[in-house]
Protein backbone atom coordinates (compact mmCIF):
# COMPACT_ATOMS: atom_id res chain seq x y z
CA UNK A 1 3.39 -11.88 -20.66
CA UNK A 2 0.53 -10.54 -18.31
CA UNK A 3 1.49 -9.59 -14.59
CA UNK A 4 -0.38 -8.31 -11.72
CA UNK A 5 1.31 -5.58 -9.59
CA UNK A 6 0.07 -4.91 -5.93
CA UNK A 7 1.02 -1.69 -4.44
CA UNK A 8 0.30 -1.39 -0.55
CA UNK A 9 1.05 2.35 0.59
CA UNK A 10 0.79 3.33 3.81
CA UNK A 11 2.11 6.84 5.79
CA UNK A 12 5.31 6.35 6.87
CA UNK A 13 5.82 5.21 10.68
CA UNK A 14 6.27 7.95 12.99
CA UNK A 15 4.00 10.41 10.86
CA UNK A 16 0.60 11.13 12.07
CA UNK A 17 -2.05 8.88 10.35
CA UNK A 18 -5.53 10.56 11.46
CA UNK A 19 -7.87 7.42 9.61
CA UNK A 20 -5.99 4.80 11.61
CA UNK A 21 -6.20 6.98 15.18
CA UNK A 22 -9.90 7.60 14.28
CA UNK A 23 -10.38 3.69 14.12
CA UNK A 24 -7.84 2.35 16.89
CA UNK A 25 -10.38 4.45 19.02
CA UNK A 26 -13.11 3.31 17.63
CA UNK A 27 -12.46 -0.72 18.12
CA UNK A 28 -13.45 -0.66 21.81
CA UNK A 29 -16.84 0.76 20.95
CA UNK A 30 -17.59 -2.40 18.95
CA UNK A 31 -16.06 -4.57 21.08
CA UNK A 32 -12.49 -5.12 20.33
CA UNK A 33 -10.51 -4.31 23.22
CA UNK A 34 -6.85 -5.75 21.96
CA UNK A 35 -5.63 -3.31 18.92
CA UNK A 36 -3.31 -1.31 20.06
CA UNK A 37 -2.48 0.40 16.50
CA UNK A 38 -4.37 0.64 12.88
CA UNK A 39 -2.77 2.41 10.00
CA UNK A 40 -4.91 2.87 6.88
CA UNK A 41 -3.57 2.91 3.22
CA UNK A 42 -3.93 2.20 0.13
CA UNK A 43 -4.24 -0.80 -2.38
CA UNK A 44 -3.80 -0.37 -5.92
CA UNK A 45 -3.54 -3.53 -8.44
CA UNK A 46 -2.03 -2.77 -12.05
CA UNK A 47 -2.25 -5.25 -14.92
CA UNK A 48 1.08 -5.16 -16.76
CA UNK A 49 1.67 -6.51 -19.96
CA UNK A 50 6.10 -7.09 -19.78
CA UNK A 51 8.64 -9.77 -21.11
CA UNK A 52 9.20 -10.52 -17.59
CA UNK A 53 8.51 -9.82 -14.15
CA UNK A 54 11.87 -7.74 -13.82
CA UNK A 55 10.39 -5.69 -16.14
CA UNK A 56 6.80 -5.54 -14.63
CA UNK A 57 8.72 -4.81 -11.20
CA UNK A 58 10.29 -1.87 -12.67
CA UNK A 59 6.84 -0.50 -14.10
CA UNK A 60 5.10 -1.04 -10.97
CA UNK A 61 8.24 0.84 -9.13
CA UNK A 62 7.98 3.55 -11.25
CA UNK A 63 4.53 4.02 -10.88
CA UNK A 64 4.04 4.32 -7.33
CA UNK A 65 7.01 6.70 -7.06
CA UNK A 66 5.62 9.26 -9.59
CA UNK A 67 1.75 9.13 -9.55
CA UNK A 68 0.56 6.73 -6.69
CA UNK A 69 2.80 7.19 -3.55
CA UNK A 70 3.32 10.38 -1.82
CA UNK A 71 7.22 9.79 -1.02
CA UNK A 72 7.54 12.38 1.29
CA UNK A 73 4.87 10.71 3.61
CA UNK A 74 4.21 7.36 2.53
CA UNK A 75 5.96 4.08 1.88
CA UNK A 76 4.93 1.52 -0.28
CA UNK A 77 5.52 -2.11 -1.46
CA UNK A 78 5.09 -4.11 -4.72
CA UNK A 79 4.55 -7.61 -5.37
CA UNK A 80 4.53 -8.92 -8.86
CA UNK A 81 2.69 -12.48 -10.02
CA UNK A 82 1.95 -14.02 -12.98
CA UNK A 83 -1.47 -13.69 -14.16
């Protein structure tokens, strides 16, 4: 079966996240007066061909912990559908 993986990473709360202070400042220049935070990530989609989604979870997983994600300063999160 086919399966489509999203991966959102972002840094991890707490660490500093220059691209997201750069454009929280920036929103009240073009108008927007009421964000009070922006963190910017990653997306990352993966087609996976598995015999299930367990399995396409566990290839996604296993992705983002040794090539995509940065563990030591980001966080991430999969979602698995059916495509």
């Amino acid at each position: 079966m086919k399966f489509l993986a999203e991966i959102e990473i972002l840094p991890k709360k707490g660490l500093l996240d220059p691209q997201g202070k750069a454009v929280t400042q920036s929103m009240p220049r073009i108008g927007i007066e009421n964000v009070a935070e922006v963190r910017v990530g990653r997306f990352i989609t993966l087609d996976i061909d598995a015999s299930d989604a367990k399995a396409a979870e566990e290839t996604a997983h296993t992705a983002a912990k040794k090539l995509l994600a940065n563990l030591i300063m980001e966080d991430y999160q999969v979602r698995i559908t059916a495509a």
